[in-house]
C-alpha atoms as a PDB file:
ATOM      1  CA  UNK A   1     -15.920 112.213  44.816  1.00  0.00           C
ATOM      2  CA  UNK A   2     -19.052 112.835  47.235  1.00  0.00           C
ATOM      3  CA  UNK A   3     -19.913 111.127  50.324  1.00  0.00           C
ATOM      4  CA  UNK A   4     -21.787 108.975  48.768  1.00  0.00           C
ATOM      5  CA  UNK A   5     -19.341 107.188  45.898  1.00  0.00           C
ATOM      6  CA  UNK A   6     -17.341 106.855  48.946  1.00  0.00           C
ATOM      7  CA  UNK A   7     -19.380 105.205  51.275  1.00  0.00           C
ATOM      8  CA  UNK A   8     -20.227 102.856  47.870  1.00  0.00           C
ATOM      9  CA  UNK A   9     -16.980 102.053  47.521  1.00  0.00           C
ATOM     10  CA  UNK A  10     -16.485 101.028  51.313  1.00  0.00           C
ATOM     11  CA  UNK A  11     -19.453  98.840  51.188  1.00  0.00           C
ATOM     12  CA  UNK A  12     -17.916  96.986  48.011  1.00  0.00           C
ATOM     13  CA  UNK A  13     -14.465  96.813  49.554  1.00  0.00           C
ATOM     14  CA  UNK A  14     -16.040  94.706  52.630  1.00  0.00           C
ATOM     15  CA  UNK A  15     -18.048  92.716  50.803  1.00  0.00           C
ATOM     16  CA  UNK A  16     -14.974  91.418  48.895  1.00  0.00           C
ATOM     17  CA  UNK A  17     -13.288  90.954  52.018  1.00  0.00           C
ATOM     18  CA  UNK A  18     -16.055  88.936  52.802  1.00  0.00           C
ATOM     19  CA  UNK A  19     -17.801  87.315  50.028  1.00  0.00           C
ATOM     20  CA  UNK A  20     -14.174  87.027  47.490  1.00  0.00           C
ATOM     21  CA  UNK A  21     -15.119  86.250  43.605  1.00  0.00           C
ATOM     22  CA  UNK A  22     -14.010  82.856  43.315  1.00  0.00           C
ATOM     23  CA  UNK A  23     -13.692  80.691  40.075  1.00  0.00           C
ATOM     24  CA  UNK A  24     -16.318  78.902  38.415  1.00  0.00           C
ATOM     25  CA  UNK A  25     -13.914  75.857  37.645  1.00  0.00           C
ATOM     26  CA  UNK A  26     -11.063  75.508  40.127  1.00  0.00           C
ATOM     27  CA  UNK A  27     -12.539  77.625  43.171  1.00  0.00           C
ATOM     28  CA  UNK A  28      -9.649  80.059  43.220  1.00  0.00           C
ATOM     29  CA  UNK A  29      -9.820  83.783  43.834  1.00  0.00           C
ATOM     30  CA  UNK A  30     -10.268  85.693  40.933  1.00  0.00           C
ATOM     31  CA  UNK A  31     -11.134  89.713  40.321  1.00  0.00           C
ATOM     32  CA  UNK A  32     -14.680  88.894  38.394  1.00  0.00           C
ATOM     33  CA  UNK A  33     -17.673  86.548  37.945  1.00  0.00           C
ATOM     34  CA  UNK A  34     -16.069  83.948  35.394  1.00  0.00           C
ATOM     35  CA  UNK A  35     -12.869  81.556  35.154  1.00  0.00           C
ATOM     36  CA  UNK A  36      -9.563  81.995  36.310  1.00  0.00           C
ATOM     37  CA  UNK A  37      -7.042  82.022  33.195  1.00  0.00           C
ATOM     38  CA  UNK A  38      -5.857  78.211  33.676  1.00  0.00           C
ATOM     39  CA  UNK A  39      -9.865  77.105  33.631  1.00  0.00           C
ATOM     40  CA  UNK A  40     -10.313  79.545  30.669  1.00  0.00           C
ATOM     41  CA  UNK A  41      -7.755  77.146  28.527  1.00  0.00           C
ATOM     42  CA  UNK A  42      -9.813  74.368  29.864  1.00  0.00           C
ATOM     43  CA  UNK A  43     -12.813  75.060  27.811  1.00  0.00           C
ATOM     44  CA  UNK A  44     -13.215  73.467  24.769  1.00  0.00           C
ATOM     45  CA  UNK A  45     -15.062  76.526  22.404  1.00  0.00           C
ATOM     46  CA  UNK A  46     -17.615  75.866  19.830  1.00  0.00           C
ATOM     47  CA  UNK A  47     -16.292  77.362  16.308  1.00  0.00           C
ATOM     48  CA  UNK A  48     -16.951  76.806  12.673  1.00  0.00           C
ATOM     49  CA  UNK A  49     -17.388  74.251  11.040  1.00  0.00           C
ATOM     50  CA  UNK A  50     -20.418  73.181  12.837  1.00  0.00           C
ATOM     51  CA  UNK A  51     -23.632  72.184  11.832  1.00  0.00           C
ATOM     52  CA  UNK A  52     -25.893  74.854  10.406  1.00  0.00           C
ATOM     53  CA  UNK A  53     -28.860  73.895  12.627  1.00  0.00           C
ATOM     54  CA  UNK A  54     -28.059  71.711  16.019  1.00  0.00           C
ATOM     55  CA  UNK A  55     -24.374  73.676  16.188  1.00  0.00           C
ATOM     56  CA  UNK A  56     -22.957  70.423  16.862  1.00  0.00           C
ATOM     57  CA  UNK A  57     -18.986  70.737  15.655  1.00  0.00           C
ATOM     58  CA  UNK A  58     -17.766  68.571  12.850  1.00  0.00           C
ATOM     59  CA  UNK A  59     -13.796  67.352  12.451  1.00  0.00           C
ATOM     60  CA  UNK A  60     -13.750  68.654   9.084  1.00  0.00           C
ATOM     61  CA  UNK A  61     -15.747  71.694   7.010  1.00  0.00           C
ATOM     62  CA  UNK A  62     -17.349  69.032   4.513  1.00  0.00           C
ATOM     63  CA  UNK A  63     -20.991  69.413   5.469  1.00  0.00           C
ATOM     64  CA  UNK A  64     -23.574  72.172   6.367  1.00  0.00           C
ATOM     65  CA  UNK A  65     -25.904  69.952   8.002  1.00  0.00           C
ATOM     66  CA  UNK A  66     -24.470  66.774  10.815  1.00  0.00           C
ATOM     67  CA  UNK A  67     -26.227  63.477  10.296  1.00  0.00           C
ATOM     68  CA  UNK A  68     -28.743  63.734  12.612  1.00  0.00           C
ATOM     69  CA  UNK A  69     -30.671  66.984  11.590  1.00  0.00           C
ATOM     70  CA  UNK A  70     -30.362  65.401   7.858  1.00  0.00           C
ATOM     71  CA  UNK A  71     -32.153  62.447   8.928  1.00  0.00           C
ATOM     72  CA  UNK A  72     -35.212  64.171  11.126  1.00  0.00           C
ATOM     73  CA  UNK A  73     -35.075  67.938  11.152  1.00  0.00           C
ATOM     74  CA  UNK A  74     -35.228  69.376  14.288  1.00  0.00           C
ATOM     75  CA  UNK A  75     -38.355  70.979  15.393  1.00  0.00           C
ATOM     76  CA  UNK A  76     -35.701  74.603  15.594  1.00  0.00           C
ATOM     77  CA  UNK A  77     -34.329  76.594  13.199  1.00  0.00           C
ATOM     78  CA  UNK A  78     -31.133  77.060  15.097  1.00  0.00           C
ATOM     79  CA  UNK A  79     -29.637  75.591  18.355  1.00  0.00           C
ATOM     80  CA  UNK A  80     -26.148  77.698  19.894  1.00  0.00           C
ATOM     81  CA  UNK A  81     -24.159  76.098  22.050  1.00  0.00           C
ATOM     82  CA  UNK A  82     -20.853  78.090  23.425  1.00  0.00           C
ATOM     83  CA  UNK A  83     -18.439  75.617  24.490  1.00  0.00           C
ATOM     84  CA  UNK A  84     -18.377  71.590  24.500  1.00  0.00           C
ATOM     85  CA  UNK A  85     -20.567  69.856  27.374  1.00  0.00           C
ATOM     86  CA  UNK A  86     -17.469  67.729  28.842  1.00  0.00           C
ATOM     87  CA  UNK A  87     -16.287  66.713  31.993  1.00  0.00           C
ATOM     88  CA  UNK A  88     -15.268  70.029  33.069  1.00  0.00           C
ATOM     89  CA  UNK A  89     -17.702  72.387  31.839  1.00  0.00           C
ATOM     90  CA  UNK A  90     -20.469  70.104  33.277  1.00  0.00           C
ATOM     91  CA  UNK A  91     -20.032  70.725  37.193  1.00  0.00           C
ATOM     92  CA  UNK A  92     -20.200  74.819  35.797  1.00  0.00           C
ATOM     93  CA  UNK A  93     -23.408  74.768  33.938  1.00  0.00           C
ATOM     94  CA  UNK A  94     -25.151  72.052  36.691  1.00  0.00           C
ATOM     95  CA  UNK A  95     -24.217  74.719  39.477  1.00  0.00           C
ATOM     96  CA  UNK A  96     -25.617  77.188  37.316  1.00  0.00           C
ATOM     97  CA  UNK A  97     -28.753  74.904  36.009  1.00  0.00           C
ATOM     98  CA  UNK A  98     -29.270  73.516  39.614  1.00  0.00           C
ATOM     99  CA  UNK A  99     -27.790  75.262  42.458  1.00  0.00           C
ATOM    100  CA  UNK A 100     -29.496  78.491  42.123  1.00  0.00           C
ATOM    101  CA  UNK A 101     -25.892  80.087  40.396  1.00  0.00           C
ATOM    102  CA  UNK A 102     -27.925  82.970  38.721  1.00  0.00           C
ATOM    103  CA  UNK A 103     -24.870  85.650  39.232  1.00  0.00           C
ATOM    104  CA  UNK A 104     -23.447  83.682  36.462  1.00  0.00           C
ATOM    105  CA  UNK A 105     -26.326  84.585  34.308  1.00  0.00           C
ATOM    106  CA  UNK A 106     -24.497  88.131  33.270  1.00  0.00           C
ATOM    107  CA  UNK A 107     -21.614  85.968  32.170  1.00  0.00           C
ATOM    108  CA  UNK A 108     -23.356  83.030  30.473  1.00  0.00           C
ATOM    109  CA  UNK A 109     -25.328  85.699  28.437  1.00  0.00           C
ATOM    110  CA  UNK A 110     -22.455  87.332  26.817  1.00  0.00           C
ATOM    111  CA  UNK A 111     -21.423  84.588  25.897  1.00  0.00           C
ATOM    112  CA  UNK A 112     -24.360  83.060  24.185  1.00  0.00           C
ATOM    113  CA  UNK A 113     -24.645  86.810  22.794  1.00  0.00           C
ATOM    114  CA  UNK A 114     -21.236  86.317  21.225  1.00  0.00           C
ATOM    115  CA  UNK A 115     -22.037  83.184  19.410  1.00  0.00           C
ATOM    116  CA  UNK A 116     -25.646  83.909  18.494  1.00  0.00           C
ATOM    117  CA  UNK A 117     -25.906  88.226  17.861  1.00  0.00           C
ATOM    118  CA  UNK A 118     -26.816  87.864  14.359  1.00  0.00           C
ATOM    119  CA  UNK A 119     -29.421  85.612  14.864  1.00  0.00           C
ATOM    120  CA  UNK A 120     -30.963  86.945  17.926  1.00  0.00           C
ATOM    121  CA  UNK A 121     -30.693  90.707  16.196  1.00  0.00           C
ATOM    122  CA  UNK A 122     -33.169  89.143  13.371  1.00  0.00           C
ATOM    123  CA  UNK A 123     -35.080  87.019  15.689  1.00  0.00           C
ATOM    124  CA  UNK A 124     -38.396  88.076  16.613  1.00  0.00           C
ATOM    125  CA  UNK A 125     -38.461  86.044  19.737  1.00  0.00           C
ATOM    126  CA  UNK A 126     -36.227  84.150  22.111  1.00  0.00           C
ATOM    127  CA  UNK A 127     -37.855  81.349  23.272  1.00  0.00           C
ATOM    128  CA  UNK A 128     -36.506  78.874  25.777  1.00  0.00           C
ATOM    129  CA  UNK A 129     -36.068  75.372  24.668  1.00  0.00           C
ATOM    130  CA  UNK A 130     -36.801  72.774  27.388  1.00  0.00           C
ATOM    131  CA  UNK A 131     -36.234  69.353  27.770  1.00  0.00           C
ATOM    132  CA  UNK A 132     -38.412  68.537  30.528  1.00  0.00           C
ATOM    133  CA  UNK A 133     -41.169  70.669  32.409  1.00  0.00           C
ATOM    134  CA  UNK A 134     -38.645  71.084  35.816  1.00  0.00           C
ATOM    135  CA  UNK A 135     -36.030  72.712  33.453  1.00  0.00           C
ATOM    136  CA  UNK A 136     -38.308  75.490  32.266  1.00  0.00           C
ATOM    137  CA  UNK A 137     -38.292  77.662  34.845  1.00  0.00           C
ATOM    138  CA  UNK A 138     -34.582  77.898  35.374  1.00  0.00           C
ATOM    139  CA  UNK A 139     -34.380  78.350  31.093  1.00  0.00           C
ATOM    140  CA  UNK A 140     -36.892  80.888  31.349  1.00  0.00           C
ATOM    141  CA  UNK A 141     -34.608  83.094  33.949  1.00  0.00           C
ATOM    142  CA  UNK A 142     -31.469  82.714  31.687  1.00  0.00           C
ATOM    143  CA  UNK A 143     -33.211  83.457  28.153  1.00  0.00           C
ATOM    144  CA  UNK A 144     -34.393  86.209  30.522  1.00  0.00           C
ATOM    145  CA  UNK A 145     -30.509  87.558  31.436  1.00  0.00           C
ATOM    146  CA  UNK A 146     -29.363  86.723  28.042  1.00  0.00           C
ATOM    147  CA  UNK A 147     -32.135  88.860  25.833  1.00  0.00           C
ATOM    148  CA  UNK A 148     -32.921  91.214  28.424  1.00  0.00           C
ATOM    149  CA  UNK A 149     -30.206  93.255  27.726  1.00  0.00           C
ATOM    150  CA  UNK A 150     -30.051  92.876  24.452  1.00  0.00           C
ATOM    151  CA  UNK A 151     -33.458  94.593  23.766  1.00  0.00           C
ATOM    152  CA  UNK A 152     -35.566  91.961  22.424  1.00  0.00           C
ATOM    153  CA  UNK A 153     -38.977  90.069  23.109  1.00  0.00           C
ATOM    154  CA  UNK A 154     -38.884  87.086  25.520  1.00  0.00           C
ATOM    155  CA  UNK A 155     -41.537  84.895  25.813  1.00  0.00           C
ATOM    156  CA  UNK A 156     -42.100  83.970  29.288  1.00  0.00           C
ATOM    157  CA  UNK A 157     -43.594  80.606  29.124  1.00  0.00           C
ATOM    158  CA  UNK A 158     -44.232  78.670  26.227  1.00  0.00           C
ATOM    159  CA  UNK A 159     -46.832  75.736  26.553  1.00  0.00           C
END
């Protein structure tokens, strides 16, 4: 090991002394950017069966489509979501919407990669959807994290 590996090395050790990972849901030490096991269990993962188009989960596998996309398609061809919007998965992605949390982005990305590779391997584009003009910016960043390392085109503002 050279000088230098060790002098990188140092540098990390003090900066976990002084700036320790903590959780993203409980605020306890962990060893990397993400949850703690207990706030791992916590989250509520989107599987199959969902809906084809909105990824909204259904009770039971008796439909491709939910209600809503049957009765006014979406202006999408697909929507992923990785894990139920609930009570505690909401303070998470606000921090991470709001509070300028963009170390998450590494981790928010693989997951989104995990639950949309197919698609995004066929997909000419990934474009941000937004909601409102003040969210855009922030989308933009994390379609950013999530397709920049995945080797394909991001458009960087869609108007």
């Amino acid at each position: 090991m050279n000088i230098s590996h060790k002098i990188k090395n140092l540098l990390v050790s003090i900066e976990d002394i002084f700036f320790p990972l903590k959780c993203e849901g409980c605020n306890g030490f962990v060893e990397s950017v993400g949850l703690c096991t207990e706030c791992w269990s916590k989250i509520v993962w989107i599987s199959d069966p969902k809906c084809r188009i909105c990824g909204t989960p259904f009770e039971l596998d008796i439909a491709e489509i939910c209600a809503s996309c049957a009765l006014k398609k979406p202006f999408f061809d697909k929507a992923f979501s990785v894990f139920q919007y609930d009570d505690f998965s909401k303070s998470m992605i606000l921090r991470f919407k709001h509070m300028d949390s963009t170390y998450l982005c590494p981790q928010f990305a693989s997951w989104m990669y995990r639950v949309s590779e197919e698609y995004v391997r066929s997909a000419d584009l990934v474009i941000p959807g937004s909601h409102t003009f003040s969210q855009a910016t922030q989308e933009k960043v994390q379609s950013v994290g999530i397709a920049g390392e995945r080797d394909c085109s991001v458009w960087k503002r869609v108007l």
